[in-house]
C-alpha atoms as a PDB file:
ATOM      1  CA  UNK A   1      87.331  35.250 114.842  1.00  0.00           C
ATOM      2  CA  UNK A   2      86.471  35.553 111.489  1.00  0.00           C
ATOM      3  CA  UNK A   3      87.949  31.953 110.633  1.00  0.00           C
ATOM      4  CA  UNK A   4      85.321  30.574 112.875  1.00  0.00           C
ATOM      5  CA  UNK A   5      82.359  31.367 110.536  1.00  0.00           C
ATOM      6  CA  UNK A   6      80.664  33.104 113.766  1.00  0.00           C
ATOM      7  CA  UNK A   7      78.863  36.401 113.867  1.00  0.00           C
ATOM      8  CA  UNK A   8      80.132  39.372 115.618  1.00  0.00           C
ATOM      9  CA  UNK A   9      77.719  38.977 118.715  1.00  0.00           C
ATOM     10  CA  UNK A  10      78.686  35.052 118.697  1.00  0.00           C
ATOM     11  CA  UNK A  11      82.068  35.910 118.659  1.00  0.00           C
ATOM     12  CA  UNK A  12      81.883  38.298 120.986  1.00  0.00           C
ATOM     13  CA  UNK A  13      79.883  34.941 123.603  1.00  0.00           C
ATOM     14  CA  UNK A  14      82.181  32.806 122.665  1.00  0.00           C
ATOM     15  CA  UNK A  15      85.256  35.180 124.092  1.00  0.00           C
ATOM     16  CA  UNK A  16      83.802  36.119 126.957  1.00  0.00           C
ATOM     17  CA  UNK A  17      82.831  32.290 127.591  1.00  0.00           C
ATOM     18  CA  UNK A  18      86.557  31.781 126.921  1.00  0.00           C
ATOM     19  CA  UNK A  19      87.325  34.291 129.471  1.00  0.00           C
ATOM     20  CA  UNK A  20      85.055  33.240 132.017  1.00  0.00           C
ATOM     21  CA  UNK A  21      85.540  29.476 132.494  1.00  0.00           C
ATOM     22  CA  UNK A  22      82.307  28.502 133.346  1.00  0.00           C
ATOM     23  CA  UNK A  23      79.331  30.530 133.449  1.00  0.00           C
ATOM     24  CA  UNK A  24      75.266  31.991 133.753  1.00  0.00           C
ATOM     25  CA  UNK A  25      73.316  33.773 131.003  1.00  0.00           C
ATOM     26  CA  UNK A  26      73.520  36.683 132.704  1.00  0.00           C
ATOM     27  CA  UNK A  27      77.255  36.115 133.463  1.00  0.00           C
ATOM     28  CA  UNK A  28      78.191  35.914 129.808  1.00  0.00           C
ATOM     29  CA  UNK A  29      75.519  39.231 128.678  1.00  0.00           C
ATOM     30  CA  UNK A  30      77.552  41.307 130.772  1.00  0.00           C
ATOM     31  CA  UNK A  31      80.757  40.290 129.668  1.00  0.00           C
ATOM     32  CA  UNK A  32      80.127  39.820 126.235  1.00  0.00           C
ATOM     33  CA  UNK A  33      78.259  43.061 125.747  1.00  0.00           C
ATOM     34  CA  UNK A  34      75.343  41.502 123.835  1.00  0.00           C
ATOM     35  CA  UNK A  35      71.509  41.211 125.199  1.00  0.00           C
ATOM     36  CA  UNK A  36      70.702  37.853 126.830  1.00  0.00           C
ATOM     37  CA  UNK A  37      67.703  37.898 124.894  1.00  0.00           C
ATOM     38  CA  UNK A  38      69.951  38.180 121.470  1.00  0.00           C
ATOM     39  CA  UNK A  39      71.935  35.267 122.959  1.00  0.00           C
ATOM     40  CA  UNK A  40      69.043  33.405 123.538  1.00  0.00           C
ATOM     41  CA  UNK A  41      68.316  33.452 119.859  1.00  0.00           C
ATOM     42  CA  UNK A  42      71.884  32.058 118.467  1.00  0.00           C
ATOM     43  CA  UNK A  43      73.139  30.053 121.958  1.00  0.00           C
ATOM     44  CA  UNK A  44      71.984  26.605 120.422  1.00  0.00           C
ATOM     45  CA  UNK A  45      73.656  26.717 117.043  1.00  0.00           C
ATOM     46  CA  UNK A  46      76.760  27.634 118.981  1.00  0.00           C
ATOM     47  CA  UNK A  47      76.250  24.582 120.808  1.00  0.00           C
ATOM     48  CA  UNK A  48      75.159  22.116 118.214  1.00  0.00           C
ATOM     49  CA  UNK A  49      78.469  23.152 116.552  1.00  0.00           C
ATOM     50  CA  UNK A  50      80.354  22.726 119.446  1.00  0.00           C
ATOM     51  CA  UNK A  51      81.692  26.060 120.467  1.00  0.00           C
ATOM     52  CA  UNK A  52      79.684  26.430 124.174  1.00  0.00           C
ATOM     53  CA  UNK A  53      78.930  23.228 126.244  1.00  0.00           C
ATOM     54  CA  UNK A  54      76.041  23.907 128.191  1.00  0.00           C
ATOM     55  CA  UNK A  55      76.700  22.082 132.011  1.00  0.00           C
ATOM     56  CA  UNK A  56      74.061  21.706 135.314  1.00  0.00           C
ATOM     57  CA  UNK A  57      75.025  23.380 137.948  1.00  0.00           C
ATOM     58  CA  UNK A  58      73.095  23.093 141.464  1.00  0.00           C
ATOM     59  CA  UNK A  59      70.612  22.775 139.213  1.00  0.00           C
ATOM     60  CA  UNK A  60      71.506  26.233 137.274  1.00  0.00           C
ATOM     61  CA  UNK A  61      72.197  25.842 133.542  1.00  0.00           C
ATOM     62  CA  UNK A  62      75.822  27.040 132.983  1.00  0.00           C
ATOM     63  CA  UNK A  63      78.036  27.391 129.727  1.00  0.00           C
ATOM     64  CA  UNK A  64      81.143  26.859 129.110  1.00  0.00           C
ATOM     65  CA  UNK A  65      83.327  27.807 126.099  1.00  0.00           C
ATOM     66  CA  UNK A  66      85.006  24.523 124.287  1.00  0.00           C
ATOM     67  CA  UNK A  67      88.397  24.532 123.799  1.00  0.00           C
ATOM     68  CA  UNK A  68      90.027  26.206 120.893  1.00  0.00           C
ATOM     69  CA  UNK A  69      92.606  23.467 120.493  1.00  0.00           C
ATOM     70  CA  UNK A  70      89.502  21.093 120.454  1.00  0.00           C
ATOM     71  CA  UNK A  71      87.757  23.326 118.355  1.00  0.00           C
ATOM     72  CA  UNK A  72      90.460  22.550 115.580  1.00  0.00           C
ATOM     73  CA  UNK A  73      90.097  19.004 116.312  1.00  0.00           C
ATOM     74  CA  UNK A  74      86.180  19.110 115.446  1.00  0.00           C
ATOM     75  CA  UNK A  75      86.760  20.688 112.284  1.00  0.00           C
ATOM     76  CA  UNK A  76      89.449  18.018 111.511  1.00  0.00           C
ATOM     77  CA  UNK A  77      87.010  14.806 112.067  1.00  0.00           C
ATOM     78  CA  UNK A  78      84.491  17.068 109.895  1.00  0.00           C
ATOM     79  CA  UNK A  79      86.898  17.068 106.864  1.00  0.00           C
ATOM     80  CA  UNK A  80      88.035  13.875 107.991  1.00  0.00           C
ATOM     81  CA  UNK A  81      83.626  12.711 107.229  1.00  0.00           C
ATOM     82  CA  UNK A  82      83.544  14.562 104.023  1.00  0.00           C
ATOM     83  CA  UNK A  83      86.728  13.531 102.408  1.00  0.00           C
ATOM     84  CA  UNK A  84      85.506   9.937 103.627  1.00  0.00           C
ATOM     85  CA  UNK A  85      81.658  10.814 102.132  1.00  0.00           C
ATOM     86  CA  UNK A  86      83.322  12.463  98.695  1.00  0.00           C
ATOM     87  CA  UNK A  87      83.248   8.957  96.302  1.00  0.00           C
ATOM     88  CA  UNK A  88      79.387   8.918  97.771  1.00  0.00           C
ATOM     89  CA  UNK A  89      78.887  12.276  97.258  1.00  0.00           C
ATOM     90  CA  UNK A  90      80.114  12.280  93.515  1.00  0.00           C
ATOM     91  CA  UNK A  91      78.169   9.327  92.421  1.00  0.00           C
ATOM     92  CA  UNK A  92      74.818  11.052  93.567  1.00  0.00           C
ATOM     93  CA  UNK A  93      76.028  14.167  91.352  1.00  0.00           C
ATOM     94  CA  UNK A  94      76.561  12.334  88.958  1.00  0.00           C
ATOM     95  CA  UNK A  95      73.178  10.390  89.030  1.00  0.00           C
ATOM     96  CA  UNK A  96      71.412  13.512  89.479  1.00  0.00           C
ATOM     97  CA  UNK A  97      73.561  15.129  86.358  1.00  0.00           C
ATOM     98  CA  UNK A  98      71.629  12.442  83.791  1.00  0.00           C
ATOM     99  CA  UNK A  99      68.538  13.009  84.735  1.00  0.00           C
ATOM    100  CA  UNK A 100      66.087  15.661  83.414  1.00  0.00           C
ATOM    101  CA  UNK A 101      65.264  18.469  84.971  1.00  0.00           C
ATOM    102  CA  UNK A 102      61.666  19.559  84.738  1.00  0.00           C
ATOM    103  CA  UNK A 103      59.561  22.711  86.326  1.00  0.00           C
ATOM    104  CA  UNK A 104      56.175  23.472  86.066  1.00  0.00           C
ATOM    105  CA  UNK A 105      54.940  27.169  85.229  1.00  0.00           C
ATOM    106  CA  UNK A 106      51.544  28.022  86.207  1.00  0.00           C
ATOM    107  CA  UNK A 107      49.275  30.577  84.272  1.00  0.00           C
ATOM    108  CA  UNK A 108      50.463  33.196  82.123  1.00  0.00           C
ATOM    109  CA  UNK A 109      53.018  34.796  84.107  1.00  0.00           C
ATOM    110  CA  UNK A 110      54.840  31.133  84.345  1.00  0.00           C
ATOM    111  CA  UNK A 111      53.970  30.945  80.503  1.00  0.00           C
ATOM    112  CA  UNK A 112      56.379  34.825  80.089  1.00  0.00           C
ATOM    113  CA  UNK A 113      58.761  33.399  82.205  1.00  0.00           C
ATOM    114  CA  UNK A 114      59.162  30.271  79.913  1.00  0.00           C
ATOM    115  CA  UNK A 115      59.807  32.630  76.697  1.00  0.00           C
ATOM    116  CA  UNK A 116      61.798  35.270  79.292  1.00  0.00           C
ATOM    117  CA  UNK A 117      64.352  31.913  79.210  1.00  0.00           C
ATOM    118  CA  UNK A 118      64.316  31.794  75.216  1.00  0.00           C
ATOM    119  CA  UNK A 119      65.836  35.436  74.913  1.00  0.00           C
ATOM    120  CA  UNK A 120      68.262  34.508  77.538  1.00  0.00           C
ATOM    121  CA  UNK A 121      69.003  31.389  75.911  1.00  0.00           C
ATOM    122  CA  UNK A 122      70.415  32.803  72.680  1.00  0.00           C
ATOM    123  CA  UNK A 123      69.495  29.380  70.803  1.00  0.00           C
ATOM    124  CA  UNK A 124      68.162  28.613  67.504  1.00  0.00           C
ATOM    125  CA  UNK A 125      64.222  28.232  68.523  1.00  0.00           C
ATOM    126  CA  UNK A 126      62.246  25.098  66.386  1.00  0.00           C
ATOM    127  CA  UNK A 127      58.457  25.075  67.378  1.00  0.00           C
ATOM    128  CA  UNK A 128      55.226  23.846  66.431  1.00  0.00           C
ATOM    129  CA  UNK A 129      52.719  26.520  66.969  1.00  0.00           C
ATOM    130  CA  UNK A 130      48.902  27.329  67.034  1.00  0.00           C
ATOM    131  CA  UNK A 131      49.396  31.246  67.191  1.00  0.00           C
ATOM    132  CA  UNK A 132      45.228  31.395  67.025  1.00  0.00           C
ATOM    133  CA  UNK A 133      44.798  29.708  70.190  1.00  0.00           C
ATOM    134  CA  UNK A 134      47.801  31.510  71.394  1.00  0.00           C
ATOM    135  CA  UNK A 135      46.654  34.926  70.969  1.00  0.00           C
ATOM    136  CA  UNK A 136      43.554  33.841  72.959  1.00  0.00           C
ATOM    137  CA  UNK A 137      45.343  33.447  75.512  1.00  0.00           C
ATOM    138  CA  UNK A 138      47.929  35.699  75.938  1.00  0.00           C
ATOM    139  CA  UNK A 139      47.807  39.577  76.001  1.00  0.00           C
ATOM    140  CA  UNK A 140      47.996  41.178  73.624  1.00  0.00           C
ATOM    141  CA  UNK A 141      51.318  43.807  74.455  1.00  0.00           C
ATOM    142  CA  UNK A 142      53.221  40.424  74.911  1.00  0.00           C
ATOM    143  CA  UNK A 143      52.049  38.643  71.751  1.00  0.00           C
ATOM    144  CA  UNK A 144      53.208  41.783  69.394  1.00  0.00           C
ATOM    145  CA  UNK A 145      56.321  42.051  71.675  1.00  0.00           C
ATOM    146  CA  UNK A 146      58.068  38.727  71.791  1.00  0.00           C
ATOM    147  CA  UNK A 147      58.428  37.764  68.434  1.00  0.00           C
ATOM    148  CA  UNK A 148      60.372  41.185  67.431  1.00  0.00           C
ATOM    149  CA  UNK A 149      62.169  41.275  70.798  1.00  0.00           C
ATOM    150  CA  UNK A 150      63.704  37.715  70.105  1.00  0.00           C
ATOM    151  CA  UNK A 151      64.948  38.697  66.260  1.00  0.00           C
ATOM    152  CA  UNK A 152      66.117  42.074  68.088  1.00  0.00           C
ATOM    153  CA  UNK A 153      68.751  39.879  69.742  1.00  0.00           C
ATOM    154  CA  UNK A 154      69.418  37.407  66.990  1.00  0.00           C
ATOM    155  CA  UNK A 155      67.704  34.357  67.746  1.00  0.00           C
ATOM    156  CA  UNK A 156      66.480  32.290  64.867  1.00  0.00           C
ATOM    157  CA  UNK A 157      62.905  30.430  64.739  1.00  0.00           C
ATOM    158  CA  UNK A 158      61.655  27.689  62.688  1.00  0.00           C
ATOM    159  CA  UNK A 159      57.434  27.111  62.925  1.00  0.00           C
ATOM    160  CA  UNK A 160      55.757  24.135  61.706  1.00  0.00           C
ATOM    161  CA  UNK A 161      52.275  26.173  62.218  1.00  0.00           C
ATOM    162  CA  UNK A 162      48.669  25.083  62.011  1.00  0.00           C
ATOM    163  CA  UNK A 163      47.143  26.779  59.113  1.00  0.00           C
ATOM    164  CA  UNK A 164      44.798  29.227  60.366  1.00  0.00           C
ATOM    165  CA  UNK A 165      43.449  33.327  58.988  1.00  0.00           C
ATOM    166  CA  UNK A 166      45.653  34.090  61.701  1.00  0.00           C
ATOM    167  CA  UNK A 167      49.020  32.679  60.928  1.00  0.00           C
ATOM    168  CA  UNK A 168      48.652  33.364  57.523  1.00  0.00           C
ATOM    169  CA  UNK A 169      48.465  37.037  58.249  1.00  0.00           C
ATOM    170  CA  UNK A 170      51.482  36.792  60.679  1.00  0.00           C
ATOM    171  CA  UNK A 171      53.658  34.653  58.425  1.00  0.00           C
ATOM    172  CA  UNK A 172      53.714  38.323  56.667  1.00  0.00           C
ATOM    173  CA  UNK A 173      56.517  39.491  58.542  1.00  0.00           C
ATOM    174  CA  UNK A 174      58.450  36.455  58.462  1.00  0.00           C
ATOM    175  CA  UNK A 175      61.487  38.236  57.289  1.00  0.00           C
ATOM    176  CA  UNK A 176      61.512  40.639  59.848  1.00  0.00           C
ATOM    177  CA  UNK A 177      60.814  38.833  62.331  1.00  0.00           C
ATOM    178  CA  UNK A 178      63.734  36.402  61.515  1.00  0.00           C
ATOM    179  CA  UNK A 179      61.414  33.386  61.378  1.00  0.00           C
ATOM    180  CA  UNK A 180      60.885  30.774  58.450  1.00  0.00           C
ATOM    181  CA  UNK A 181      57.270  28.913  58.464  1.00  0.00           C
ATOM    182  CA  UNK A 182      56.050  25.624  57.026  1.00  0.00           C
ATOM    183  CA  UNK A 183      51.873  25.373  57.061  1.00  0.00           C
ATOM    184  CA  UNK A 184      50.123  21.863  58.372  1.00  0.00           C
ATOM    185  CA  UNK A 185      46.618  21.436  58.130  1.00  0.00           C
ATOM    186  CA  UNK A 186      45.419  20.430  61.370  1.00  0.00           C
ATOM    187  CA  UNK A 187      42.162  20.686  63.636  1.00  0.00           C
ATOM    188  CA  UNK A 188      42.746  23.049  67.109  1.00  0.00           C
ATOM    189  CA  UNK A 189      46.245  21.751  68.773  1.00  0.00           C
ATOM    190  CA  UNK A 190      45.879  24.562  71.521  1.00  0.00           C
ATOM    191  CA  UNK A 191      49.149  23.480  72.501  1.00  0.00           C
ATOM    192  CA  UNK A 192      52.832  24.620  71.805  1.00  0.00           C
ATOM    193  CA  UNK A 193      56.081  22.886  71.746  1.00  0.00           C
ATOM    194  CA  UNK A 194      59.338  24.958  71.898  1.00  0.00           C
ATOM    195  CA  UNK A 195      62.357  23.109  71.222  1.00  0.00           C
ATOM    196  CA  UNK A 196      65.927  25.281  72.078  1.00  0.00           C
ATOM    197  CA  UNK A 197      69.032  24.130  72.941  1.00  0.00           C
ATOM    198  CA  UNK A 198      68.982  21.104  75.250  1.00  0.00           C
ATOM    199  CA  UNK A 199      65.354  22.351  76.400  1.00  0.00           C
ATOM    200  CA  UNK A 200      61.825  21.097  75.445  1.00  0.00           C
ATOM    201  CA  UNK A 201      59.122  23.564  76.250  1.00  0.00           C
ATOM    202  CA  UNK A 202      55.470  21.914  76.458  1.00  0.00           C
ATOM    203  CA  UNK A 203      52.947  24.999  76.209  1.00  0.00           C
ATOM    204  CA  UNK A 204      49.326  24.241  76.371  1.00  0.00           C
ATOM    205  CA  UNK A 205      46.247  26.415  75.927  1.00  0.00           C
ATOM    206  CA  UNK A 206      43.613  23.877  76.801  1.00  0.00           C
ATOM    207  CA  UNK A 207      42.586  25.158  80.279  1.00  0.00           C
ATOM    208  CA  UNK A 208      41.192  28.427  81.444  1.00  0.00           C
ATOM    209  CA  UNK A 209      45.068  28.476  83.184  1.00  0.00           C
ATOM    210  CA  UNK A 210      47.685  27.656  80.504  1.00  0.00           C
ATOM    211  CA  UNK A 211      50.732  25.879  81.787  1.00  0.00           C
ATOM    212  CA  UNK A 212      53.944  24.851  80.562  1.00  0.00           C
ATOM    213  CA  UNK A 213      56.431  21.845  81.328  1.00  0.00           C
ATOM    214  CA  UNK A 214      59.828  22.428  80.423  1.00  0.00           C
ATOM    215  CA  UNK A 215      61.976  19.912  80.266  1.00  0.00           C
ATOM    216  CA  UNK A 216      66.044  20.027  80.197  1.00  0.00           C
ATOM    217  CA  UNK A 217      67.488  17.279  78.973  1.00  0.00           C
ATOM    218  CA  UNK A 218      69.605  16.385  75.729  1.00  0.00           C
ATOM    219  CA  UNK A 219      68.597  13.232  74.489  1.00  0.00           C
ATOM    220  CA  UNK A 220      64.960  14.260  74.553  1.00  0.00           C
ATOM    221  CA  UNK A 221      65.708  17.596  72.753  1.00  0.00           C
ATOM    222  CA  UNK A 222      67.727  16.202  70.176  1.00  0.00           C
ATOM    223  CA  UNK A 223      64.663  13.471  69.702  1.00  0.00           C
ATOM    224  CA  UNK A 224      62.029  15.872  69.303  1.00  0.00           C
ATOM    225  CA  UNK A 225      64.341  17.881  67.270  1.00  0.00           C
ATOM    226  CA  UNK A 226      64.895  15.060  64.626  1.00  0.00           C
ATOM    227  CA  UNK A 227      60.876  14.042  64.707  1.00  0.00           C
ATOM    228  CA  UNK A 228      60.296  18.324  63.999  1.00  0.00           C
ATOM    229  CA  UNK A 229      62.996  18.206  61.215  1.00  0.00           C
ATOM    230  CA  UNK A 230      61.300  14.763  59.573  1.00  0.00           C
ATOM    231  CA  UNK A 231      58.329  16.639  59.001  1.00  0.00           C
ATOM    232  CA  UNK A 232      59.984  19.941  58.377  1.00  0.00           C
ATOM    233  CA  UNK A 233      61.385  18.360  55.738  1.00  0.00           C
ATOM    234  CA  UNK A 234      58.462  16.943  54.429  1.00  0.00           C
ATOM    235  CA  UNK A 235      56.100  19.494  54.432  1.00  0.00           C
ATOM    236  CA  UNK A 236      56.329  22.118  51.172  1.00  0.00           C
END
């Protein structure tokens, strides 16, 4: 029964439904072993794909097991739909494939599980960063811990950073940190951008709950990424 895609208690109905030709609840509980309240619970997906028929009966409800010969018949007109519904089917992939993909993260936990996806991601990281406003915000175990866990595993960063007393002091351990810096004078940004692979991350620290919108999509990475290398290149 195992080709059927049915349970072991379904299988076990559909048998003694099989078996029985045409009966009760209590009718098929007996013979199939299982509880008619258990039956009760899976007796209507069995039916809506078409493995009991469920007939009146001097005004009893009565099943009935379908066919296995028709059974492979259903199955047939079901590949039948989806080799008909494939051309349809690809073209929505397909749609879906060039468009960007964007989640929300909410608070600092969503703001961790935003970097938790730059260590996986292995990529070069380019960013423009306010670390003040950053280390308001986040504790202060994750703020000391990120930067060396992401040179731990080899992964490259580039900051454009507002000057601050802050990132001047951090910019310190550049080299072991595996991180080169570039200083822009700027008023509060409060906000973050982390550009890796095909991924834009949009970090800000403007609201008592700091969010991020990441957004996965080529073209727009490789924009940003041209704009942060302009000034990059520009800046001493």
């Amino acid at each position: 029964m195992h080709s059927l895609n049915l349970t072991e208690a379904q299988a076990s109905v559909y048998a003694a439904a099989l078996e029985l030709g045409v009966a009760n609840m209590q009718q098929l509980a007996t013979k199939s072993g299982i509880k008619r309240t258990s039956i009760y619970n899976f007796i209507e997906g069995m039916k809506e794909r078409g493995f009991i028929v469920e007939i009146t009966k001097r005004k009893r409800t009565m099943y009935s097991a379908v066919a296995p010969e028709q059974l492979v018949e259903i199955e047939k007109t079901r590949l039948a739909e989806l080799e008909h519904a494939l051309p349809e089917l690809r073209a929505i992939q397909n749609e879906s494939m060039t468009k960007p993909r964007v989640a929300f993260y909410d608070g600092i936990e969503g703001i961790k599980e935003v970097y938790a996806d730059i260590l996986k991601d292995k990529k070069e990281v380019i960013v423009f960063e306010d670390l003040e406003n950053m280390k308001k915000v986040l504790p202060d175990s994750f703020y000391s811990w990120f930067p060396g866990e992401r040179a731990r595993r080899n992964i490259p960063l580039k900051s454009i950073l507002r000057d601050s007393s802050e990132a001047r002091e951090f910019t310190k351990q550049d080299i072991r940190l595996l991180r080169k810096t570039k200083m822009v004078d700027s008023g509060d940004w409060k906000t973050e951008i982390n550009i890796y692979g095909d991924k834009v991350a949009l970090m800000s620290y403007r609201t008592k709950i700091p969010f991020c919108v990441l957004i996965e999509d080529h073209n727009i990475a490789e924009t940003l990424r041209s704009a942060w290398k302009e000034l990059w290149e520009r800046l001493d």
